[in-house]
N, C-alpha and C. Protein backbone atom coordinates (compact mmCIF):
# COMPACT_ATOMS: atom_id res chain seq x y z
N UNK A 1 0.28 -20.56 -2.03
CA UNK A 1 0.79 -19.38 -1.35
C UNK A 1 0.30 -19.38 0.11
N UNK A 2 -0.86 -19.79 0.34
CA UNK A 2 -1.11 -19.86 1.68
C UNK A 2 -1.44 -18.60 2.15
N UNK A 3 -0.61 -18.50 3.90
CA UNK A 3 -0.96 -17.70 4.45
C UNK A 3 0.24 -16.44 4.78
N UNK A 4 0.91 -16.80 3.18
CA UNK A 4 2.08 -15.33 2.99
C UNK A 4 1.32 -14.36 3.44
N UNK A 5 0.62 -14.07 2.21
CA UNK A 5 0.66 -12.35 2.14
C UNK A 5 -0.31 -12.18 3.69
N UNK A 6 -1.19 -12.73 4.33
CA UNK A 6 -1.40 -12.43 5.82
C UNK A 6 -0.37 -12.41 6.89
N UNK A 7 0.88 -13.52 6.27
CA UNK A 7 2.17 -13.31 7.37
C UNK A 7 2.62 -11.68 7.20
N UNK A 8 2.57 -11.32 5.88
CA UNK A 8 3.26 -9.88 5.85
C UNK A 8 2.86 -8.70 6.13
N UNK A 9 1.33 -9.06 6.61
CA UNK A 9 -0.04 -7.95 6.96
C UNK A 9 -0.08 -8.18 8.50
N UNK A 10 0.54 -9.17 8.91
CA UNK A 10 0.49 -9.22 10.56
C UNK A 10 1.75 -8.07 10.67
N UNK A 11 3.22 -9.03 10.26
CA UNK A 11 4.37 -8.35 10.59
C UNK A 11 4.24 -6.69 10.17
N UNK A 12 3.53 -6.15 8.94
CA UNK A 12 3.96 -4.61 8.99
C UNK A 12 2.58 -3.91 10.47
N UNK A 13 1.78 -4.94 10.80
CA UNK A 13 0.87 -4.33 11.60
C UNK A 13 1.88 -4.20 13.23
N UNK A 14 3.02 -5.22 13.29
CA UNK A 14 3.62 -5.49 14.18
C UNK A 14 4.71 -3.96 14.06
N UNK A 15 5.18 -3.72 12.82
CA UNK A 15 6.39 -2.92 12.56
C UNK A 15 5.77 -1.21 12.63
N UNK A 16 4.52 -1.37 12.38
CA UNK A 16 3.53 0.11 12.73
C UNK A 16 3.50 0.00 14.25
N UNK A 17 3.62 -0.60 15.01
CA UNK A 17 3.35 -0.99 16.61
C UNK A 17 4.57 -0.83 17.22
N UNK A 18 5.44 -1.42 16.43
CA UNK A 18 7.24 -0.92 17.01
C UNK A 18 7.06 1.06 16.75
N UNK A 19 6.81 1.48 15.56
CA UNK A 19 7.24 2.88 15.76
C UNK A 19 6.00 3.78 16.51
N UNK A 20 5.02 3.31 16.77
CA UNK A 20 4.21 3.86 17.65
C UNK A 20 4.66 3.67 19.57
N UNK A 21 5.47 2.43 19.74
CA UNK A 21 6.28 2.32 20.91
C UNK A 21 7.12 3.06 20.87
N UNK A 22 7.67 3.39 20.03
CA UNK A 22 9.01 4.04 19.79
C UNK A 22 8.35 5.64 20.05
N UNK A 23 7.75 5.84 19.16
CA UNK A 23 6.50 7.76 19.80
C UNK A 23 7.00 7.41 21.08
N UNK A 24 5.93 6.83 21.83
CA UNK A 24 5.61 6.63 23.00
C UNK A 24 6.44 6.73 24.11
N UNK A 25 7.62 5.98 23.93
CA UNK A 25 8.84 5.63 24.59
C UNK A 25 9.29 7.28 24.71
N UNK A 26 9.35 7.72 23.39
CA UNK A 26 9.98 9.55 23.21
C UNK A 26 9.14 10.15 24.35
N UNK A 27 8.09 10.10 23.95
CA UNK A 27 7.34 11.55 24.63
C UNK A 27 7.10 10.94 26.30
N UNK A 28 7.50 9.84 26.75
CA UNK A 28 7.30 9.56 28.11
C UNK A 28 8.77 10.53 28.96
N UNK A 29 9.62 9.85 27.88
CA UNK A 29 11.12 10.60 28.40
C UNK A 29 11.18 12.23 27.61
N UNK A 30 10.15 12.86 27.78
CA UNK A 30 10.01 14.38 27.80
C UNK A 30 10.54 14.75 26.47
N UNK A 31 11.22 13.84 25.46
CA UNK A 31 11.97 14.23 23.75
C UNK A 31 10.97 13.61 22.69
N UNK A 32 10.02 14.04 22.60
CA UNK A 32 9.28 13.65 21.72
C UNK A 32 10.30 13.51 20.13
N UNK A 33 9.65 12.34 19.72
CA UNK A 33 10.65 11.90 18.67
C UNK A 33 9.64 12.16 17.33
N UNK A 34 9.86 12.94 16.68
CA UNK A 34 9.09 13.45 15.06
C UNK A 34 9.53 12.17 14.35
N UNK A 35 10.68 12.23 13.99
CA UNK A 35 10.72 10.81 13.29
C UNK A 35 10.11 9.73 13.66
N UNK A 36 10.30 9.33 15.17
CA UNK A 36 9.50 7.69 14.89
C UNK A 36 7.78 8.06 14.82
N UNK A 37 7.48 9.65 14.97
CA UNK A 37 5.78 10.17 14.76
C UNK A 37 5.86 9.69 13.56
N UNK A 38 6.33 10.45 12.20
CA UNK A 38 6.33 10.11 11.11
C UNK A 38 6.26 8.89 10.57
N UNK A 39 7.52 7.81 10.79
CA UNK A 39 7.19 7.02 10.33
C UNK A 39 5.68 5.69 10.45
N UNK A 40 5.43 6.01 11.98
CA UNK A 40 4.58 5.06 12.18
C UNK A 40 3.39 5.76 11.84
N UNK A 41 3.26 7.21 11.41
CA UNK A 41 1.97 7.56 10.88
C UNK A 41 2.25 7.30 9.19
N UNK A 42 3.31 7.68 8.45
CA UNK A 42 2.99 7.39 7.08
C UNK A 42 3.32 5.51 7.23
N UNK A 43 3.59 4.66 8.00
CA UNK A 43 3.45 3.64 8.03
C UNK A 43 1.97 2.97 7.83
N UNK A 44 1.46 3.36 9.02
CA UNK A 44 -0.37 3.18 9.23
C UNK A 44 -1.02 3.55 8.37
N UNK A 45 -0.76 5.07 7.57
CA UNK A 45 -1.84 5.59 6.80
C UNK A 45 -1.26 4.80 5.19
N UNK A 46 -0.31 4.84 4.65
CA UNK A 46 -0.30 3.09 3.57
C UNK A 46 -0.57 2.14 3.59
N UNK A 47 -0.80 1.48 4.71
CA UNK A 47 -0.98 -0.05 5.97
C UNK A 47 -2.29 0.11 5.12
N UNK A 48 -3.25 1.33 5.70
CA UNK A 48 -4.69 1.45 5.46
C UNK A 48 -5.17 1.49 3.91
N UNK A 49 -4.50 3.04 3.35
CA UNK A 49 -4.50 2.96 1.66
C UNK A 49 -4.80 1.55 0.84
N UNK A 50 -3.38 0.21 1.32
CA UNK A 50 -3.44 -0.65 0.84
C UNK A 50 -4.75 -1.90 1.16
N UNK A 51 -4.77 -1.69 2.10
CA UNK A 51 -6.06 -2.68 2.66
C UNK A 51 -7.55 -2.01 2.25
N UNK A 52 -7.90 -0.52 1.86
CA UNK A 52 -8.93 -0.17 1.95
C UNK A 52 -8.79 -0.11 -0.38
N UNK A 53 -7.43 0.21 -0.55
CA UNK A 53 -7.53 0.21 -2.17
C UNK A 53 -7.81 -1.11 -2.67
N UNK A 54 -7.08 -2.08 -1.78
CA UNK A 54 -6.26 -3.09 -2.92
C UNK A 54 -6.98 -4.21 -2.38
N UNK A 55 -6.79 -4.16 -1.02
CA UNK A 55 -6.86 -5.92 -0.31
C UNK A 55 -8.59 -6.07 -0.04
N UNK A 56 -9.50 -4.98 0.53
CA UNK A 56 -10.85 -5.23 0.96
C UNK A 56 -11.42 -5.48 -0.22
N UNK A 57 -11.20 -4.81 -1.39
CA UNK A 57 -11.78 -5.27 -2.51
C UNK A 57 -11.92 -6.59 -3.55
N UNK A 58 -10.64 -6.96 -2.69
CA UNK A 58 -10.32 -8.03 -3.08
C UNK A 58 -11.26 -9.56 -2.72
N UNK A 59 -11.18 -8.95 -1.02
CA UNK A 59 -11.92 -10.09 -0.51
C UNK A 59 -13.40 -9.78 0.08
N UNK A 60 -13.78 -8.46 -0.50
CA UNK A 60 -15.42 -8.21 0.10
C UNK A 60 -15.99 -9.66 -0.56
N UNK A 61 -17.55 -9.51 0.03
CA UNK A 61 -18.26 -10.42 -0.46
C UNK A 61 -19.31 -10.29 0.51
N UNK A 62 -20.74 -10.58 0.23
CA UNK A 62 -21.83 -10.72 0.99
C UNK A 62 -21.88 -10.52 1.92
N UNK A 63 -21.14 -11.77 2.61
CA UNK A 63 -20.91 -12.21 4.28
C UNK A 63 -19.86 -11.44 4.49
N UNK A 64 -19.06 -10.67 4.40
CA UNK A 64 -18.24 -10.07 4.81
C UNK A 64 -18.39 -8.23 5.03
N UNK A 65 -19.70 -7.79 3.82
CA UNK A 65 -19.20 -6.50 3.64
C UNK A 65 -19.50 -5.64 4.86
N UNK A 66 -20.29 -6.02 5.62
CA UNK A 66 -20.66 -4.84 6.78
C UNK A 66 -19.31 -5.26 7.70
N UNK A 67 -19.14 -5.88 8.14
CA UNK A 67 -17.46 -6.54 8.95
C UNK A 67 -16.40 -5.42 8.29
N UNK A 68 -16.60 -5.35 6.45
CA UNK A 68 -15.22 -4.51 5.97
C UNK A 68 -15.69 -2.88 6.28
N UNK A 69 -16.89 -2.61 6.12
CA UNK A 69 -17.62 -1.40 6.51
C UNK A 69 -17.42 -0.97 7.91
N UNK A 70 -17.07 -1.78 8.58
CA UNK A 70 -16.73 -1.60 10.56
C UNK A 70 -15.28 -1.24 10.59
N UNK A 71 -14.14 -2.04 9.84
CA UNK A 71 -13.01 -1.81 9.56
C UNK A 71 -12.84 -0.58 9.09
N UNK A 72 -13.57 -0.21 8.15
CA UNK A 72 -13.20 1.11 7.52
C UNK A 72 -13.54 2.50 8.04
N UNK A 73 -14.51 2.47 8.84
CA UNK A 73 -15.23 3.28 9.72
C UNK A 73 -14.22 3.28 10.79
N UNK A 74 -13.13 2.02 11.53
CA UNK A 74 -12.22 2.65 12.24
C UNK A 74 -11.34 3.12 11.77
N UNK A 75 -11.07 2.85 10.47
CA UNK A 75 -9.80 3.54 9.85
C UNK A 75 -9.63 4.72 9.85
N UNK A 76 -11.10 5.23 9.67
CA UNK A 76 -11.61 6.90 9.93
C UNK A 76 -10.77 6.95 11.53
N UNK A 77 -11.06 6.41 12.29
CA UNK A 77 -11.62 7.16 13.92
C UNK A 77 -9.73 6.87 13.99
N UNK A 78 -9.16 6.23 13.51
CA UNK A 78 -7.21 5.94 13.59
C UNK A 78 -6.61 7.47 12.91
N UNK A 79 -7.54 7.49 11.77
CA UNK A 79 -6.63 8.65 10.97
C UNK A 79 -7.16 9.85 11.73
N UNK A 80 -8.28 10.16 12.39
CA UNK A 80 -8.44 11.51 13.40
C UNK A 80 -7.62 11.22 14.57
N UNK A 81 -7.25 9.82 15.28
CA UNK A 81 -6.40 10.26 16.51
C UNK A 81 -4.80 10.68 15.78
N UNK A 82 -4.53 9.64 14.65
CA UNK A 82 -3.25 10.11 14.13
C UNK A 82 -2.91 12.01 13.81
N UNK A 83 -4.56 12.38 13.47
CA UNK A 83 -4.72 13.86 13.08
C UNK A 83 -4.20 14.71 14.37
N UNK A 84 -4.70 13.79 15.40
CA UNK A 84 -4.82 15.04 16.74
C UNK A 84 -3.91 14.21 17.41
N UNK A 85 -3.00 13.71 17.38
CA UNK A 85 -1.42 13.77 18.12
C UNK A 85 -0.66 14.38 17.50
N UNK A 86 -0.40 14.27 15.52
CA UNK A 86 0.19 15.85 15.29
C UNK A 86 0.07 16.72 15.76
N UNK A 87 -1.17 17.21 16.26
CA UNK A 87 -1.77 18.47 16.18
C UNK A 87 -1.14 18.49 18.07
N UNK A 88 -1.23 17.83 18.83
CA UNK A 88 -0.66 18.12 20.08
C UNK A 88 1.02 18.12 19.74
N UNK A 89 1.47 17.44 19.49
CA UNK A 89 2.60 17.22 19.35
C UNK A 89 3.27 18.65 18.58
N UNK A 90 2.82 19.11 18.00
CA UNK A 90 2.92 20.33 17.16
C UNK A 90 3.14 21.90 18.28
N UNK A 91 1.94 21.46 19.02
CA UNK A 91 1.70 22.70 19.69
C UNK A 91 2.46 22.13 20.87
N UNK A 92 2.98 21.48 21.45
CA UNK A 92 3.87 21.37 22.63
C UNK A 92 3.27 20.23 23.51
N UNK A 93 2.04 20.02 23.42
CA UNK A 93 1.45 19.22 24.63
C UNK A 93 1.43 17.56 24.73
N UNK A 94 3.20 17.55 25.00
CA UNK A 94 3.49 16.10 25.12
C UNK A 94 2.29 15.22 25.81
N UNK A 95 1.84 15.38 26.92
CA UNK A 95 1.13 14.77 28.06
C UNK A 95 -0.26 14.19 27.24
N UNK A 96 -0.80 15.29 26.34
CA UNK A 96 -1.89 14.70 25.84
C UNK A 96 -1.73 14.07 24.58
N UNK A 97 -0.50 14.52 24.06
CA UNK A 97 -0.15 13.24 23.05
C UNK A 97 0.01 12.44 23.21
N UNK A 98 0.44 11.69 24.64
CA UNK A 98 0.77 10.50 25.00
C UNK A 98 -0.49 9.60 25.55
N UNK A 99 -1.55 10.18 26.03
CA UNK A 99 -2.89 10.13 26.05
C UNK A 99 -3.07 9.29 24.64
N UNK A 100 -2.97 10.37 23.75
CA UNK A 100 -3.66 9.83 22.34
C UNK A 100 -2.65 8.52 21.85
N UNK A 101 -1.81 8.67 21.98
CA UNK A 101 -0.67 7.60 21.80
C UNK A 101 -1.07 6.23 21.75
N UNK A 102 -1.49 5.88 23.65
CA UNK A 102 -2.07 5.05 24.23
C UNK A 102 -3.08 4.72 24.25
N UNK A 103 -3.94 5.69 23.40
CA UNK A 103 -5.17 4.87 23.25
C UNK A 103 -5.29 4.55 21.90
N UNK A 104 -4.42 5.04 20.89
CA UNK A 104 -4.34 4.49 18.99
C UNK A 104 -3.74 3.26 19.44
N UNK A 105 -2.81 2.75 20.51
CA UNK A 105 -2.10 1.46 20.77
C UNK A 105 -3.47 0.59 20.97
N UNK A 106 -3.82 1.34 21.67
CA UNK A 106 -4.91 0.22 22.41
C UNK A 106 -6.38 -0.31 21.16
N UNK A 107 -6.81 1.16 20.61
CA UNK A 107 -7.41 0.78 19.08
C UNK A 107 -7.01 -0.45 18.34
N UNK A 108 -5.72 -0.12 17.78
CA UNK A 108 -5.26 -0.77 17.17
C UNK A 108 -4.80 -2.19 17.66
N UNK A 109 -4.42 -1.97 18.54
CA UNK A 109 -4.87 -3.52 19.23
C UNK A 109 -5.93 -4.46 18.68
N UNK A 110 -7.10 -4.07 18.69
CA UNK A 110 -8.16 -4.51 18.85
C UNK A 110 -8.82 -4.51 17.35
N UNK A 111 -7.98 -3.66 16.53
CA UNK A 111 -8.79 -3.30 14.92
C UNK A 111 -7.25 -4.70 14.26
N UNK A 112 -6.77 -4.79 14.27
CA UNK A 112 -5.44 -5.29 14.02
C UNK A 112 -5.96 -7.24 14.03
N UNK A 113 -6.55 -7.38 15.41
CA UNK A 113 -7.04 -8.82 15.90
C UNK A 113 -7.95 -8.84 14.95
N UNK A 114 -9.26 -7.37 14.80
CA UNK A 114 -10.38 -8.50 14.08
C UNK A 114 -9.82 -8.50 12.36
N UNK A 115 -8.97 -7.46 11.88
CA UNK A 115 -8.20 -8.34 10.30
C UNK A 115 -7.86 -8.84 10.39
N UNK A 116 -7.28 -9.64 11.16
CA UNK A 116 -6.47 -10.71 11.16
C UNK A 116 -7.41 -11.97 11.64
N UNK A 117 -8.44 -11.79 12.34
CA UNK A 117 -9.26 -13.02 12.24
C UNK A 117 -10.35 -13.06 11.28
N UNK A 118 -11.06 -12.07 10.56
CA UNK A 118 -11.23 -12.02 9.62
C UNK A 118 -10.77 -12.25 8.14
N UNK A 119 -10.67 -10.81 7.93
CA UNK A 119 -10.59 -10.26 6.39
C UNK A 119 -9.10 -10.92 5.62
N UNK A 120 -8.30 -11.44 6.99
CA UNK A 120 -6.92 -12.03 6.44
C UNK A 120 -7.49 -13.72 6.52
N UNK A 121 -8.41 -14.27 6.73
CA UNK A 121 -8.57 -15.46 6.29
C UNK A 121 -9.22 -15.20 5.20
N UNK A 122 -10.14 -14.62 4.76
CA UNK A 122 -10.50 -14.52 3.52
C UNK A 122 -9.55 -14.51 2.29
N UNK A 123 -8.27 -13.40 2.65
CA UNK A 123 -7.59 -13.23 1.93
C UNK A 123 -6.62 -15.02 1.80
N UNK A 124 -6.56 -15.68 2.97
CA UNK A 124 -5.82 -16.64 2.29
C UNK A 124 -6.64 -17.65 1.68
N UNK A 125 -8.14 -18.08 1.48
CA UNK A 125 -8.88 -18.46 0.32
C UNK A 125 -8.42 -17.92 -1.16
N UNK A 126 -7.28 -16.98 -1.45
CA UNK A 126 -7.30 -16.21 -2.62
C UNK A 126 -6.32 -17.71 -3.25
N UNK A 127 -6.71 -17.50 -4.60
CA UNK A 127 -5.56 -18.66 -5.34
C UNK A 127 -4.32 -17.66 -5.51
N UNK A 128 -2.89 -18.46 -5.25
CA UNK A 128 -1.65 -18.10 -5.55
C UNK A 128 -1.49 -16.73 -6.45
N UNK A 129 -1.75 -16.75 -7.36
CA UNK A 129 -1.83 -15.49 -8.94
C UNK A 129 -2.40 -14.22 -8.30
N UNK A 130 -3.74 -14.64 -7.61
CA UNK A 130 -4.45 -13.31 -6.86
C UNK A 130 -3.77 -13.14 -5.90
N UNK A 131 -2.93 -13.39 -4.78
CA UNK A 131 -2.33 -12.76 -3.98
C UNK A 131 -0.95 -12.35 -4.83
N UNK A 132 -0.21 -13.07 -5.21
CA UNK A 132 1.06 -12.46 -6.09
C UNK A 132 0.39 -10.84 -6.94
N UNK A 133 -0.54 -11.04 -7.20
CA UNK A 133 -0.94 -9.99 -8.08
C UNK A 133 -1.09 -8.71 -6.73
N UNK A 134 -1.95 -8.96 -5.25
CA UNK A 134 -1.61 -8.25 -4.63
C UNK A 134 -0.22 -7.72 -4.07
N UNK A 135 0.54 -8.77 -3.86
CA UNK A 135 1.99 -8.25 -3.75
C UNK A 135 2.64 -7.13 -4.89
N UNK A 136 2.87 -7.55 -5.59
CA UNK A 136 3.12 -6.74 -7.08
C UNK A 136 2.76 -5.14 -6.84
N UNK A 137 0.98 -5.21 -6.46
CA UNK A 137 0.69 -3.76 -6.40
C UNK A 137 2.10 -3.34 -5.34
N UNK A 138 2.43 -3.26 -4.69
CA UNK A 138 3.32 -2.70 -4.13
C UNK A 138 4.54 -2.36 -4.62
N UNK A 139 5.22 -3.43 -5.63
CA UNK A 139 6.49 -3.14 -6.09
C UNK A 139 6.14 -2.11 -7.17
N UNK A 140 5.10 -2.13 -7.39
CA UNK A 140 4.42 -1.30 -9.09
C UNK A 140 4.25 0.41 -7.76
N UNK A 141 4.49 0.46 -7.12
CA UNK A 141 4.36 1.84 -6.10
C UNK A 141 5.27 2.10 -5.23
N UNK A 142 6.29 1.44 -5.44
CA UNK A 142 7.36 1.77 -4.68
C UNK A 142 8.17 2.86 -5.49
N UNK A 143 9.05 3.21 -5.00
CA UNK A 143 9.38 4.72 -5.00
C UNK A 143 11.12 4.88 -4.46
N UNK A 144 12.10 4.80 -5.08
CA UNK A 144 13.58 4.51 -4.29
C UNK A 144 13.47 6.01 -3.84
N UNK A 145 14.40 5.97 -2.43
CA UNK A 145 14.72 7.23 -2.03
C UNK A 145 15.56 8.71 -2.94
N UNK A 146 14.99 9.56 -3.03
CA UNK A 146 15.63 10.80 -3.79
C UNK A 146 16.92 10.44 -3.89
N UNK A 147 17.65 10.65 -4.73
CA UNK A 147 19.73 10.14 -4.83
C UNK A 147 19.77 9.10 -4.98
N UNK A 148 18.53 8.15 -4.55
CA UNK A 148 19.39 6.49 -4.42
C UNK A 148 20.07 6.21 -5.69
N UNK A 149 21.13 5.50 -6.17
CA UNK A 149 21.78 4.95 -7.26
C UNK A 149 21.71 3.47 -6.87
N UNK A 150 22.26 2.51 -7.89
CA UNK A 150 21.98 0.80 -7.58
C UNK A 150 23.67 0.92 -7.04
N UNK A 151 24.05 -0.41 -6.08
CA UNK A 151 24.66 -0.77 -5.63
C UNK A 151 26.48 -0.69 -6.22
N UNK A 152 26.00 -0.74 -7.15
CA UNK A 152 27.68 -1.12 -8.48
C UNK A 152 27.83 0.70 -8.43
N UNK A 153 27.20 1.49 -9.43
CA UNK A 153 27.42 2.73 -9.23
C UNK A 153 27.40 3.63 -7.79
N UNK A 154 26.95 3.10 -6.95
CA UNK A 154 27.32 3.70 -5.59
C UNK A 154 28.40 3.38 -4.78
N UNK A 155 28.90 2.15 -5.04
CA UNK A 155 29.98 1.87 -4.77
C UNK A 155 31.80 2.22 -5.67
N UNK A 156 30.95 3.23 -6.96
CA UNK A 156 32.09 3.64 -7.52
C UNK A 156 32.24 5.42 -7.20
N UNK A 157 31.65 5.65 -6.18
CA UNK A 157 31.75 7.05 -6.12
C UNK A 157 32.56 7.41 -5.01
């Protein structure tokens, strides 16, 4: 398996970074956009869920655990700026949401590089079965949208 499941932990870290540009982009041009807020916050805060439930546990170990303990301690300081750009964004004050915006970009920048030079090489030491087994957790928590029907019956309505 290699270095799948880290290809797919870069790209959703990349696809949390598109809708945090996308915030950003809104509230520069004075229309703050709730949707792309939303998605790139319930994006990030599963991003985290999964890496702090599923994946650190996976690959703690000795040499690693104070490194996953630094990670997780920013995960804290991500989910209070994510807390307090709602909380501006809520009350009207584009200017300092965009403040906070730019500096969760810039965090995350920098928290994003050390999993990925870390805790995602660890993870590709995992044998094939143990990462498939991490993938899985996800399909075992996925959730189809309210109404969705499969393809054959939606196409007969």
């Amino acid at each position: 398996m290699g270095q799948l499941l880290s290809d797919i932990l870069e790209e959703d870290h990349k696809r949390v970074g598109e809708s945090l540009t996308c915030f950003l982009d809104s509230l520069r041009e004075g229309k703050p956009s709730v949707s792309c807020f939303e998605k790139a916050r319930n994006s990030l805060q599963n991003h985290i869920f999964w890496e702090e439930s599923i994946l650190f546990r996976t690959v703690e170990n000795q040499a690693n655990a104070a490194r996953i303990h630094g990670l997780e301690v920013e995960h804290g300081g991500i989910w209070k700026l994510l807390d307090k750009i709602e909380e501006y964004l809520n009350a009207g004050r584009g200017e300092l949401a965009t403040d906070r915006v730019e500096g969760l970009i810039r965090v995350l920048d920098a928290h994003n590089e050390a999993e990925e030079q870390t805790v995602y090489q660890e993870l590709e030491k995992q044998d094939a079965s143990t990462q498939a087994r991490l993938i899985l957790f996800e399909i075992e928590q996925a959730r189809a949208p309210e109404g969705w029907v499969c393809n054959i019956l939606r196409r007969r309505r």
